[in-house]
C-alpha atoms as a PDB file:
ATOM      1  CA  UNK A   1       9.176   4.368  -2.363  1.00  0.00           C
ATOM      2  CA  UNK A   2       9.922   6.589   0.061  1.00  0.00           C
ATOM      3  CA  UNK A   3      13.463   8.039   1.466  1.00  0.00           C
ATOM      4  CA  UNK A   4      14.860   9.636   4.162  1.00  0.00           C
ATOM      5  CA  UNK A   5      14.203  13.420   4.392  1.00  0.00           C
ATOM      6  CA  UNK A   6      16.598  15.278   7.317  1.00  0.00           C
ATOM      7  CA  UNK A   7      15.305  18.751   7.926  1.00  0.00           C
ATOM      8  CA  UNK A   8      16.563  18.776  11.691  1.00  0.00           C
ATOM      9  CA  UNK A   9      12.480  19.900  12.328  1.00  0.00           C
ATOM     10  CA  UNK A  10       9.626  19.010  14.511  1.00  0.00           C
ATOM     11  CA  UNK A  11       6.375  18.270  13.243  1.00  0.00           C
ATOM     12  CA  UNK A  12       4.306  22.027  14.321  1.00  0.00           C
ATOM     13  CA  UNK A  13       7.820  23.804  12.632  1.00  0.00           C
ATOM     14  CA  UNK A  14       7.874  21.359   9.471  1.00  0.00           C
ATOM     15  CA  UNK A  15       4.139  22.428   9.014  1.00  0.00           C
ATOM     16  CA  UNK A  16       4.771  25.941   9.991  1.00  0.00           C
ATOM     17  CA  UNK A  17       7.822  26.691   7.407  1.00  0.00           C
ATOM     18  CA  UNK A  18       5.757  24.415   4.787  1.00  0.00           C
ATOM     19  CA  UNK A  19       8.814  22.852   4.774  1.00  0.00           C
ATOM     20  CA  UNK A  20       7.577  20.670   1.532  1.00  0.00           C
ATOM     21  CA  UNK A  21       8.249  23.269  -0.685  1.00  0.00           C
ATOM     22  CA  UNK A  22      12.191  22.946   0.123  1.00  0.00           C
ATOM     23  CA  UNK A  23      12.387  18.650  -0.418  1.00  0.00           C
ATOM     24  CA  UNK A  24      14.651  18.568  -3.384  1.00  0.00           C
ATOM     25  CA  UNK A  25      15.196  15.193  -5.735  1.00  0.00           C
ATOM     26  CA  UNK A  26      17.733  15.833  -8.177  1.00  0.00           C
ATOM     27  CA  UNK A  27      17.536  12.575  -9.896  1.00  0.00           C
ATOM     28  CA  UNK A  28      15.694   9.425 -10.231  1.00  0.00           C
ATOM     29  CA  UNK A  29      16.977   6.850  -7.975  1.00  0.00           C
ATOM     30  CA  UNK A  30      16.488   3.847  -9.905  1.00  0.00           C
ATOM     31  CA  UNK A  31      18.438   5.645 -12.717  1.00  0.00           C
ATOM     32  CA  UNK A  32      20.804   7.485 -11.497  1.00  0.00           C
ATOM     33  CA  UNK A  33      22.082  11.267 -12.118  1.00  0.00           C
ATOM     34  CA  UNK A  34      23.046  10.167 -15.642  1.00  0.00           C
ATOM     35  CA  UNK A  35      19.867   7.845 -16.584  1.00  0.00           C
ATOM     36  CA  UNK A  36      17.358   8.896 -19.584  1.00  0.00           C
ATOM     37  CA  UNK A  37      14.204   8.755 -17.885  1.00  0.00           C
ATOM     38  CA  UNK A  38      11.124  11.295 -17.261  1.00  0.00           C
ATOM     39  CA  UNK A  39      11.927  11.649 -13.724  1.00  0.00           C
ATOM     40  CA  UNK A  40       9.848  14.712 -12.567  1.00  0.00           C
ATOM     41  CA  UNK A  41       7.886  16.411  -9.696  1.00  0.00           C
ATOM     42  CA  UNK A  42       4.962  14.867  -9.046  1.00  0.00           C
ATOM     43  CA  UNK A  43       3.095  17.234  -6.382  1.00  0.00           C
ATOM     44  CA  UNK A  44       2.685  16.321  -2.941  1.00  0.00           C
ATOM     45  CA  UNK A  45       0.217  14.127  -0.764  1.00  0.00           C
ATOM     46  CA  UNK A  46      -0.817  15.538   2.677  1.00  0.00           C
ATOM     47  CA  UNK A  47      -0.569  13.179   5.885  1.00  0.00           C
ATOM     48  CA  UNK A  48      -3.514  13.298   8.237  1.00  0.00           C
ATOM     49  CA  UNK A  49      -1.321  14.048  11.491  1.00  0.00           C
ATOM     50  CA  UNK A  50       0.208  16.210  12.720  1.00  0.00           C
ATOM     51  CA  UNK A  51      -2.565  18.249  10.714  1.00  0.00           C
ATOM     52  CA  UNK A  52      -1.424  20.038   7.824  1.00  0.00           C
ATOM     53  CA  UNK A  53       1.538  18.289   6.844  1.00  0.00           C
ATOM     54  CA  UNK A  54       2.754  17.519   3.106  1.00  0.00           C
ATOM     55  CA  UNK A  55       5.089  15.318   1.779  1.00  0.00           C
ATOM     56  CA  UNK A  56       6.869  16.163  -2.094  1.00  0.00           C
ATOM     57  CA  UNK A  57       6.609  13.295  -4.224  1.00  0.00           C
ATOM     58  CA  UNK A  58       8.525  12.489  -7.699  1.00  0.00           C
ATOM     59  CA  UNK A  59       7.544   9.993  -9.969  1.00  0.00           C
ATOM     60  CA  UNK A  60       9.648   8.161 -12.960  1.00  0.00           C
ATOM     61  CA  UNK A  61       7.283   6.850 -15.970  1.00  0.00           C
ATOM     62  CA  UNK A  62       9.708   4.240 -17.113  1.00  0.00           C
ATOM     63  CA  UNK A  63      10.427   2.321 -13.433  1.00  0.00           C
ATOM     64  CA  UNK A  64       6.567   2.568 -12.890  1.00  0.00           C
ATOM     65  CA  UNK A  65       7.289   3.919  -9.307  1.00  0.00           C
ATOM     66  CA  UNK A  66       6.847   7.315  -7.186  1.00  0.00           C
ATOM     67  CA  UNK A  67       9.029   8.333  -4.564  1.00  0.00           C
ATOM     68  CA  UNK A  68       8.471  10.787  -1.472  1.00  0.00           C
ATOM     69  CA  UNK A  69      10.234  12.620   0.845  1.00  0.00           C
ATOM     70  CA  UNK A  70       9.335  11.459   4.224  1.00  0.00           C
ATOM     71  CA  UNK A  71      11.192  13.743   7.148  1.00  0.00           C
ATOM     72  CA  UNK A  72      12.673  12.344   9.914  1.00  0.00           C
ATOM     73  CA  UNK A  73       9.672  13.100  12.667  1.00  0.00           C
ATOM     74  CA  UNK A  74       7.092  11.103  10.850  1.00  0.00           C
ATOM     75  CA  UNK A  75       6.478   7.588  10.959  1.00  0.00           C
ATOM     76  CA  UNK A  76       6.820   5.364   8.123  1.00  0.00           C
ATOM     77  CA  UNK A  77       4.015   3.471   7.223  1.00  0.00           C
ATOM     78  CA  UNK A  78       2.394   4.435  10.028  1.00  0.00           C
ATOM     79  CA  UNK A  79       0.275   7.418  11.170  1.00  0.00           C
ATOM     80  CA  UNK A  80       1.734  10.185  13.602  1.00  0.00           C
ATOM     81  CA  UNK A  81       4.885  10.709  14.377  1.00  0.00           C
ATOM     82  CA  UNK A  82       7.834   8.954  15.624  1.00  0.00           C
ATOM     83  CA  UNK A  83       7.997  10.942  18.563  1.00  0.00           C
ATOM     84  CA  UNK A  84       3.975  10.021  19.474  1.00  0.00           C
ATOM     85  CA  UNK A  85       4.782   6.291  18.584  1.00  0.00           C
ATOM     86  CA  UNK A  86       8.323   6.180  21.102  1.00  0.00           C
ATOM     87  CA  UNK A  87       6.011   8.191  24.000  1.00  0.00           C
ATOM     88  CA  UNK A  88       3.754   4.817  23.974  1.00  0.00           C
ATOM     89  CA  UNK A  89       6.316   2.362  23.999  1.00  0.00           C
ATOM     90  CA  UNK A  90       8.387   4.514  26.772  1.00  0.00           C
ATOM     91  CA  UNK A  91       5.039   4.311  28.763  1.00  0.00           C
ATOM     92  CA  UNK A  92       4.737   0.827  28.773  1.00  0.00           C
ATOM     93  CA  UNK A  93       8.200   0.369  29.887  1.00  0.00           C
ATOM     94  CA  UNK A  94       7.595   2.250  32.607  1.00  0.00           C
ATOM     95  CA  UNK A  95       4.516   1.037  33.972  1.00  0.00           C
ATOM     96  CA  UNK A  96       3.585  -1.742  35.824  1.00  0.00           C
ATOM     97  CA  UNK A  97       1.884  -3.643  33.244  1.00  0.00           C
ATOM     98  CA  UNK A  98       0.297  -3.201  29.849  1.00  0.00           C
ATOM     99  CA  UNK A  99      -3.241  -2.859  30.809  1.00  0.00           C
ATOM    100  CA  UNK A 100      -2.266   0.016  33.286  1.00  0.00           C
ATOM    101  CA  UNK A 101       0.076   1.597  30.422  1.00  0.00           C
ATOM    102  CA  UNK A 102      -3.445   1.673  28.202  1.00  0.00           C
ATOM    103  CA  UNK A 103      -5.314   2.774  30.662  1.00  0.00           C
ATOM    104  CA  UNK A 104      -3.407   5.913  31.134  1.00  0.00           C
ATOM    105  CA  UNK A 105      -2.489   6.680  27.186  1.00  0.00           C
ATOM    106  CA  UNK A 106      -6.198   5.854  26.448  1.00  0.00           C
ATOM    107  CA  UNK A 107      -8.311   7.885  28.633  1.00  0.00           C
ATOM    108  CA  UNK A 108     -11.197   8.235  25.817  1.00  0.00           C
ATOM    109  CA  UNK A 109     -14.455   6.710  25.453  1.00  0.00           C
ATOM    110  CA  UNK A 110     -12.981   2.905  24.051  1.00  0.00           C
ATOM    111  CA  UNK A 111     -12.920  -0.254  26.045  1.00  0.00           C
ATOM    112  CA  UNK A 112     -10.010  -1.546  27.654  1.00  0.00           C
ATOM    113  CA  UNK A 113      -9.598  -4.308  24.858  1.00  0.00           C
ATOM    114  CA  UNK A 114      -9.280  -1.955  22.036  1.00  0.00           C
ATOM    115  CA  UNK A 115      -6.995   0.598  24.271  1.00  0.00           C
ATOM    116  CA  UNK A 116      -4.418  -2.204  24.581  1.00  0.00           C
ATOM    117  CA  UNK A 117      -4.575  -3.179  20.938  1.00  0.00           C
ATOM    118  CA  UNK A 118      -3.986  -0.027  20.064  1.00  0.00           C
ATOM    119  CA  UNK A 119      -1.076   0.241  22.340  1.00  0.00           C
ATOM    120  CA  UNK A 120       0.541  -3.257  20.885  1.00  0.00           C
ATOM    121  CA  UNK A 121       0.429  -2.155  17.247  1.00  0.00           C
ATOM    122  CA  UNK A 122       2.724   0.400  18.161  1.00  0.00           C
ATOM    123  CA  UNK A 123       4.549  -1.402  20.725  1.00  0.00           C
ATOM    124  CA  UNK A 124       5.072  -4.587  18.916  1.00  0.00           C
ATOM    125  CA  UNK A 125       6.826  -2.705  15.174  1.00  0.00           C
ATOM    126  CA  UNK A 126       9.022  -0.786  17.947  1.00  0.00           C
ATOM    127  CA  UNK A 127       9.761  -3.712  20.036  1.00  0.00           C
ATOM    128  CA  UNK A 128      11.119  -6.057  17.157  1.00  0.00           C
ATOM    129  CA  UNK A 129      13.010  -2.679  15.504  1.00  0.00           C
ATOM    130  CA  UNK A 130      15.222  -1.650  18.720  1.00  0.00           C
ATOM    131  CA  UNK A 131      16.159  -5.385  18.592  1.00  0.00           C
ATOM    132  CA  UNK A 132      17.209  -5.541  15.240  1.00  0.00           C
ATOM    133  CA  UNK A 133      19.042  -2.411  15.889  1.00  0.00           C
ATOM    134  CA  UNK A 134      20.900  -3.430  18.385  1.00  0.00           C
ATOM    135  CA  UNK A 135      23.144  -6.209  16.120  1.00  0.00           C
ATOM    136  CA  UNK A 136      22.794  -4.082  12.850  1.00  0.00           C
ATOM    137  CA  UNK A 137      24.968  -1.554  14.191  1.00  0.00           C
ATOM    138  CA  UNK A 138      26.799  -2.663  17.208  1.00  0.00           C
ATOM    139  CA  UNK A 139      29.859   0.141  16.734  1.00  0.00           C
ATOM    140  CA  UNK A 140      27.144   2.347  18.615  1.00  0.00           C
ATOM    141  CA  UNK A 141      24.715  -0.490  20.477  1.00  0.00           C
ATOM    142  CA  UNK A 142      26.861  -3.112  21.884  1.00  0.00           C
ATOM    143  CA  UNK A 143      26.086  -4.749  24.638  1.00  0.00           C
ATOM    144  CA  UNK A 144      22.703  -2.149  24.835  1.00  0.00           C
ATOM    145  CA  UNK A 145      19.288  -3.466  25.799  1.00  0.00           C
ATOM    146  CA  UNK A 146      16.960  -3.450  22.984  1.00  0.00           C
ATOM    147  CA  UNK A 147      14.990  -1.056  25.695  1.00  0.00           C
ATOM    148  CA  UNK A 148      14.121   3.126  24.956  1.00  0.00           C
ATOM    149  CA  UNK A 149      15.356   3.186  28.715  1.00  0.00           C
ATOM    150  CA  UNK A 150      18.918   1.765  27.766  1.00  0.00           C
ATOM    151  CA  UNK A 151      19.184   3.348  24.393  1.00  0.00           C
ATOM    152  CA  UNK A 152      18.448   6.679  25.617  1.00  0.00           C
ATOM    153  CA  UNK A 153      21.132   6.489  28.015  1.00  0.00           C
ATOM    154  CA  UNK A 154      23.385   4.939  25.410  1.00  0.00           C
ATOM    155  CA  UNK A 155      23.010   7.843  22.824  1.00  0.00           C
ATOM    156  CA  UNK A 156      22.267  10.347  25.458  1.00  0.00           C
ATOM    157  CA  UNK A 157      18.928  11.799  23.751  1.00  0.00           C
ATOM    158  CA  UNK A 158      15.508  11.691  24.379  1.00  0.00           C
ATOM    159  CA  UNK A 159      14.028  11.294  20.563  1.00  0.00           C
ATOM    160  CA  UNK A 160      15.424   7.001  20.153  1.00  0.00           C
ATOM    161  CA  UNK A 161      13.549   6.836  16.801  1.00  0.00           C
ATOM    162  CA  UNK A 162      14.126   9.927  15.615  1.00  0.00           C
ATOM    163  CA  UNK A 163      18.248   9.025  16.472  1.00  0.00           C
ATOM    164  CA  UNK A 164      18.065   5.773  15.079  1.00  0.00           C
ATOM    165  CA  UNK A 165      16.798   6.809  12.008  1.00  0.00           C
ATOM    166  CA  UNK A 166      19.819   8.634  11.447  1.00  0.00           C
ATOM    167  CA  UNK A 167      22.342   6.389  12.258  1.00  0.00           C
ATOM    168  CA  UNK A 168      20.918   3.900  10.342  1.00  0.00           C
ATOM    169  CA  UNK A 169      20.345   5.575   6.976  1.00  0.00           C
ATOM    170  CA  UNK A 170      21.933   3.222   4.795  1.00  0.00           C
ATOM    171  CA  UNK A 171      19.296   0.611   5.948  1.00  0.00           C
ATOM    172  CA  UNK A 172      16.173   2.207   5.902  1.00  0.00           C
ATOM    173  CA  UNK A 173      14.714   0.265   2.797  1.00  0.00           C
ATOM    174  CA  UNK A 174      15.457  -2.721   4.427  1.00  0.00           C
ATOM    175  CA  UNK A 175      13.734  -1.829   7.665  1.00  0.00           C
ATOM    176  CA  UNK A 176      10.470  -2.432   8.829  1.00  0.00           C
ATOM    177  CA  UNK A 177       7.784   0.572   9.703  1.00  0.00           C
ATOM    178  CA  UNK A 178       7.411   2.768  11.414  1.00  0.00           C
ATOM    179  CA  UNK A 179      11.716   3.381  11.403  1.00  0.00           C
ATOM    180  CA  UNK A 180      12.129   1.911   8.206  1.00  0.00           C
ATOM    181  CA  UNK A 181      10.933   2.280   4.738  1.00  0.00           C
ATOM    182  CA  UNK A 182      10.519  -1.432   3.938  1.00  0.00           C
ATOM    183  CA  UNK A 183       7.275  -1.735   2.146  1.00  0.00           C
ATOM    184  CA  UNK A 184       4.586  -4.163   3.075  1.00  0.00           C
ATOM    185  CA  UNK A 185       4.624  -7.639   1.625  1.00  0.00           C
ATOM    186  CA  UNK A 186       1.436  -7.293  -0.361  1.00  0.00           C
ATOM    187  CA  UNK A 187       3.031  -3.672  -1.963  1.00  0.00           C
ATOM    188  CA  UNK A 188       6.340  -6.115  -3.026  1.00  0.00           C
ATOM    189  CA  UNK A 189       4.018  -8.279  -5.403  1.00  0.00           C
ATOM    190  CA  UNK A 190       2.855 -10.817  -2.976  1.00  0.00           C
ATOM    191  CA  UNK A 191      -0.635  -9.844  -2.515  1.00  0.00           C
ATOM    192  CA  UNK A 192      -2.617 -12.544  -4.229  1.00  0.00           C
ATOM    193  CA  UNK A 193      -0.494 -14.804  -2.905  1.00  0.00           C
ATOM    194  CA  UNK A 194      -1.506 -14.068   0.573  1.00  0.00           C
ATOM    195  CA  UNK A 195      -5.052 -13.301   0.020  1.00  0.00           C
ATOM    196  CA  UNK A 196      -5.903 -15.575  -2.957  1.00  0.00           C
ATOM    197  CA  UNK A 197      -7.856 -18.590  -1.569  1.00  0.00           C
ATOM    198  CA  UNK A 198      -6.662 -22.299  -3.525  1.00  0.00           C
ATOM    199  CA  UNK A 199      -9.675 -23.106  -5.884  1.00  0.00           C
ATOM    200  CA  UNK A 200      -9.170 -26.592  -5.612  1.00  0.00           C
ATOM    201  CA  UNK A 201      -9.921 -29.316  -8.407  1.00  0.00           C
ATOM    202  CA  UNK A 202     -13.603 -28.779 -10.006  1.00  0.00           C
ATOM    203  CA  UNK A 203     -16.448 -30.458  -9.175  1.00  0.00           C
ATOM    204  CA  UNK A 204     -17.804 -33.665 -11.159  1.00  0.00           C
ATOM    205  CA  UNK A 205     -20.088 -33.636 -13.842  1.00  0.00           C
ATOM    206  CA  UNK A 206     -23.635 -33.758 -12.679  1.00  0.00           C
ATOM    207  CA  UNK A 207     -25.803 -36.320 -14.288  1.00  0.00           C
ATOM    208  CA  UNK A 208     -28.443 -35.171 -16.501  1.00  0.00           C
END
């Protein structure tokens, strides 16, 4: 599981400071300050981008279940960062169409195909979150197009995500990546159920 760390950092200073080796857990969260459990440190797992970075990690024996302190620049479930992932959608918005928006974030060796496929699995998570956003807290978003263009003039920052994040920290287990911390289906117990093909009845007997 993870959870929300706030350091107020971006990535090159979270990596610089080893900022890590400050994440604090004081109990287990599925039992509580008072719970009986062998809630403990658990070392930490390193994320491929921006390079260098760490994340702590705790695990409890008895729930079966590690948790991590993610910090508020990365992306959940996702690699990079929040701020790389909201630089691609705020591209597209701004260009004349998607193809063009690929063109210009992807000026490496890949095809145009694979450029804009990249571009709408980042697009697409961001897309369906700002939407969400907008009715799940409405004391800040009302009436606000579900747009990085509108919100960013509606909280006056540049860093959406990063914001959102924030104001939205009671919800963040019950949000999708890369804002959120929702899991995938197949990590909530429904993978066989999604990849398991139906056997169907068995064949006859074969005479002998």
């Amino acid at each position: 599981m993870q959870l929300r760390f706030q350091t107020g950092l971006t990535g090159e200073e979270y990596v610089t400071r080893k900022a890590w080796c400050l994440a604090t857990l004081a109990y287990c969260p599925e039992h509580g300050p008072d719970g009986d459990c062998d809630f403990a440190g658990h070392g930490t797992y390193e994320r491929v981008s921006p390079p260098g970075t760490r994340i702590a990690r705790w695990y409890c024996p008895q729930a079966h279940c590690s948790y991590s302190l993610l910090p508020d620049h990365l992306a959940a479930r996702f690699p990079g960062t929040l701020p790389e992932i909201e630089h691609v959608v705020a591209t597209v918005e701004q260009a004349r169409s998607l193809e063009a928006a690929a063109n210009e974030l992807r000026c490496d060796d890949i095809m145009l195909p694979s450029a804009m496929r990249w571009v709408r699995r980042r697009l697409d998570p961001v897309r369906d979150s700002l939407t969400i956003m907008v009715g799940l807290i409405p004391q800040f978003l009302l009436g606000c197009a579900p747009t990085l263009t509108s919100l960013r003039a509606r909280l006056a920052c540049e860093q959406v995500l990063m914001s959102l994040r924030a104001l939205a920290k009671v919800h963040l287990q019950a949000l999708a990546r890369p804002l959120g911390f929702r899991p995938p289906p197949y990590a909530r117990g429904r993978r066989k159920s999604r990849l398991q093909q139906h056997m169907g009845p068995a064949p006859p007997p074969q005479a002998v």
